[in-house]
N, C-alpha and C. Protein backbone atom coordinates (compact mmCIF):
# COMPACT_ATOMS: atom_id res chain seq x y z
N UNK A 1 170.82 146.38 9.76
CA UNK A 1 170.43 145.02 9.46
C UNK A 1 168.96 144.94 9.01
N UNK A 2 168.09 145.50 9.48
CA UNK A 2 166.60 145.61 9.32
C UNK A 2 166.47 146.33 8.18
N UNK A 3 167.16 147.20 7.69
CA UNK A 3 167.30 147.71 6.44
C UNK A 3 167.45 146.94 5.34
N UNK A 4 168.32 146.17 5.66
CA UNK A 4 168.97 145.03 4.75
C UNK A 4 167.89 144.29 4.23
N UNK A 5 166.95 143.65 5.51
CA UNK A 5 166.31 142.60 5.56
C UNK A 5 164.57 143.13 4.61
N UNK A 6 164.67 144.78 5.02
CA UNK A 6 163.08 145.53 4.03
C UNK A 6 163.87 145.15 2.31
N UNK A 7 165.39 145.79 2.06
CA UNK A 7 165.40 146.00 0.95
C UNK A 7 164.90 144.52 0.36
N UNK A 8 166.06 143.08 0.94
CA UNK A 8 165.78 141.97 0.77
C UNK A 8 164.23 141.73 0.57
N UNK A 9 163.19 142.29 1.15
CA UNK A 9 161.96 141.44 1.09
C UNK A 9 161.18 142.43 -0.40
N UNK A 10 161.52 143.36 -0.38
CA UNK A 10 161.05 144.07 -1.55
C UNK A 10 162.20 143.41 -2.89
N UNK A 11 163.14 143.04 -2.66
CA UNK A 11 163.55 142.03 -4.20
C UNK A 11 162.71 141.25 -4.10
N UNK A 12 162.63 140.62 -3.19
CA UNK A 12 161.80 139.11 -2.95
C UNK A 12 160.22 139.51 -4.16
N UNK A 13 159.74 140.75 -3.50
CA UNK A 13 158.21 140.79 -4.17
C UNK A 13 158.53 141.13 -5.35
N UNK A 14 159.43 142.18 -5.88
CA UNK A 14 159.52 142.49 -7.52
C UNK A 14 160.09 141.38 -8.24
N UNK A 15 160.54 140.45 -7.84
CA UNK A 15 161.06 139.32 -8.43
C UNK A 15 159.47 138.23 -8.87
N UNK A 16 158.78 138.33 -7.72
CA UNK A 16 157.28 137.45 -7.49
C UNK A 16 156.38 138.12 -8.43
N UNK A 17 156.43 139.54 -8.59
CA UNK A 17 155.54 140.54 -9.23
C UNK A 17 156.07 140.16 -10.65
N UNK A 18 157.60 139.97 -11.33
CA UNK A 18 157.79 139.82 -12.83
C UNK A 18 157.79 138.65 -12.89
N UNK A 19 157.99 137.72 -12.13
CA UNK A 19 157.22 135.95 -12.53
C UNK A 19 155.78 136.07 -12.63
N UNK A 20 155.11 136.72 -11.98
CA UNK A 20 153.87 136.61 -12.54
C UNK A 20 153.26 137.36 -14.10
N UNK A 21 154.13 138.43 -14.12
CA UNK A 21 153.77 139.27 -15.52
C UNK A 21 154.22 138.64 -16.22
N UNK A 22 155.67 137.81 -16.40
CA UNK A 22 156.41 136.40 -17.07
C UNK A 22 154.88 135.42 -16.89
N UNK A 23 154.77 135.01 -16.43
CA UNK A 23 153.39 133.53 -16.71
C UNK A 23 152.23 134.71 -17.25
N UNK A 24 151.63 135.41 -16.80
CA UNK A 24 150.45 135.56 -17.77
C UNK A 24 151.06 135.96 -18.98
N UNK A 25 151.94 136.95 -19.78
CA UNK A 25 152.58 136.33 -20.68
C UNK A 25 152.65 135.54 -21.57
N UNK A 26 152.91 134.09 -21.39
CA UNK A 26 153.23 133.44 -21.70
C UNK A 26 151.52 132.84 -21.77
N UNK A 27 150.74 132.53 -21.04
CA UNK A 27 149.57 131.86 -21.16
C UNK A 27 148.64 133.01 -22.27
N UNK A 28 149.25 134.70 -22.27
CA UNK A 28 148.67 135.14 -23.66
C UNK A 28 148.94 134.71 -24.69
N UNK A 29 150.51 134.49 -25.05
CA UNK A 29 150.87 134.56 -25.84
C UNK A 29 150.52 132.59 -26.33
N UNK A 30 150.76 131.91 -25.89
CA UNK A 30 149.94 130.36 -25.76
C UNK A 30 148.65 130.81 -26.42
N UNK A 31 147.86 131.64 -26.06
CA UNK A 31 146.37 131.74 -26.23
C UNK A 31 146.05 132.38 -27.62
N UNK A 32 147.20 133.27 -27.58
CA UNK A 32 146.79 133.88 -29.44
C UNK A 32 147.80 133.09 -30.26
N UNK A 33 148.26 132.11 -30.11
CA UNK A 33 149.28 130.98 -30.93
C UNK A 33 148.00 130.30 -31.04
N UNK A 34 147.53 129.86 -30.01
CA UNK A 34 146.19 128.73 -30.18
C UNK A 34 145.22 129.31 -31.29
N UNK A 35 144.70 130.33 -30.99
CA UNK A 35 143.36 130.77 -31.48
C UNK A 35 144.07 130.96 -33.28
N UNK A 36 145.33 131.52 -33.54
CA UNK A 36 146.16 131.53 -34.70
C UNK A 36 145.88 130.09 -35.71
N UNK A 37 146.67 129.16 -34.75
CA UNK A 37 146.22 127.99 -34.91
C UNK A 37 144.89 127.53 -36.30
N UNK A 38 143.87 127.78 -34.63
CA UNK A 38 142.82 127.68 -35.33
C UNK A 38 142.22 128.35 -36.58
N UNK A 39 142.55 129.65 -36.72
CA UNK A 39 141.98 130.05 -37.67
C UNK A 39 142.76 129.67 -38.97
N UNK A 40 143.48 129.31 -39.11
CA UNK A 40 144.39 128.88 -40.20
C UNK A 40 143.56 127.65 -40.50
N UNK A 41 143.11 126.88 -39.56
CA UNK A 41 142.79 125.83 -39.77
C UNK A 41 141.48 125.80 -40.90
N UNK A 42 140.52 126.53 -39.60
CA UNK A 42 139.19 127.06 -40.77
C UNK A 42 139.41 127.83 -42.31
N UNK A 43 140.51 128.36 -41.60
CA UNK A 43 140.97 129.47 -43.69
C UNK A 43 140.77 127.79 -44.45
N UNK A 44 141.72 127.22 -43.92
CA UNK A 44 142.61 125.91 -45.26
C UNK A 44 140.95 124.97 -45.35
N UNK A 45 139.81 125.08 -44.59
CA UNK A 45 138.58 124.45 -44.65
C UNK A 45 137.80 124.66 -45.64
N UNK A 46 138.18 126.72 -45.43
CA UNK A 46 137.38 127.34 -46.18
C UNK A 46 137.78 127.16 -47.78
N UNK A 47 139.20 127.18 -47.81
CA UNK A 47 139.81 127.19 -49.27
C UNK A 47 139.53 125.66 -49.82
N UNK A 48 139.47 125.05 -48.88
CA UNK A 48 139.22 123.49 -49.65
C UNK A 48 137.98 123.24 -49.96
N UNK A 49 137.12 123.98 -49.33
CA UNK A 49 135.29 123.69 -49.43
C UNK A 49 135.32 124.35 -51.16
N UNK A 50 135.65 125.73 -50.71
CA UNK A 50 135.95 126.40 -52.03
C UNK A 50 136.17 125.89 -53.34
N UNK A 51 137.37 125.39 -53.37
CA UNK A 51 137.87 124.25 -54.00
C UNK A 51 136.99 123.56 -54.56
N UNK A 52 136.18 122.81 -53.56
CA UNK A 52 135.68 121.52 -54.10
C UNK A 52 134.18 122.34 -54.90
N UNK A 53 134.01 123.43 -54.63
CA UNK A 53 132.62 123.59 -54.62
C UNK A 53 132.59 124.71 -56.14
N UNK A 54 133.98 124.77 -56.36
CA UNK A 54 134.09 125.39 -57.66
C UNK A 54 134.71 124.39 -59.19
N UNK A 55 134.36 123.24 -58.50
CA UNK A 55 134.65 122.44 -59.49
C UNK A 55 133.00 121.90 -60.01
N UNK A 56 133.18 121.24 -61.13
CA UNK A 56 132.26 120.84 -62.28
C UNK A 56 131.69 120.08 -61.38
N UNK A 57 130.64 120.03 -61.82
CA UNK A 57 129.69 118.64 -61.06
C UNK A 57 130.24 117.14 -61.84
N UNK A 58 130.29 117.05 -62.15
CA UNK A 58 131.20 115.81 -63.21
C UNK A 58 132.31 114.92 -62.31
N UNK A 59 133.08 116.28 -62.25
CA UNK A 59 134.25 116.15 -61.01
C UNK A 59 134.04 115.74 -59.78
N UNK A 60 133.18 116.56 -58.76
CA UNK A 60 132.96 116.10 -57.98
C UNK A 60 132.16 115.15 -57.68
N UNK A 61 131.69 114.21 -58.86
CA UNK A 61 130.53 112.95 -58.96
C UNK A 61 131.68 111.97 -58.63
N UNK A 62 132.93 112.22 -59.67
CA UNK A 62 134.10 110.99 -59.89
C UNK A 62 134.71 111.15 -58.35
N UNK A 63 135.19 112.69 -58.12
CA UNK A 63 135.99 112.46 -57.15
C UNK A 63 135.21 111.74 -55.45
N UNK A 64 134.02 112.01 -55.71
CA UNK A 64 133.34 111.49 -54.31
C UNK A 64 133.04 110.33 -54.22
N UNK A 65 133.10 109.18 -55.68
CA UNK A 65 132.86 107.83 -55.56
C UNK A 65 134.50 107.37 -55.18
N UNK A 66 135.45 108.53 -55.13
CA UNK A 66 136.53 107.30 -54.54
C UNK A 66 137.04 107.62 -53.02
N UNK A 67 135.98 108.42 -52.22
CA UNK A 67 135.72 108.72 -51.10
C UNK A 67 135.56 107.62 -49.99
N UNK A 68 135.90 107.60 -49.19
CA UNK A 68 135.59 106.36 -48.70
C UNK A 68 135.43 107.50 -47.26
């Protein structure tokens, strides 16, 4: 019976031990989705600054008076 009850408590911890490797996991994988995220964000900043900053001065005179 006491046998029973060691094997039982050692499922108990390897079960506690892969929920925890399961959550950090998941809060990595959250964390490089996030930071992903972000950098996409700054790329599409960078390509639009780009954008604007490779156009004629002409252009960007017209396009910034309808700026609000």
């Amino acid at each position: 019976m006491a046998r029973l009850e060691q094997q039982e408590a050692e499922a108990d911890a390897a079960e506690s031990a892969a929920l925890d490797a399961l959550m950090a996991a998941r809060a990595k994988k959250d964390r490089l989705r996030k930071q992903r995220k972000q950098l996409k964000r700054r790329e599409q900043e960078w390509v639009d600054e780009s954008a604007y900053l490779s156009t004629s001065e002409p252009a960007r005179s017209a396009r910034s008076a309808w700026t609000f």
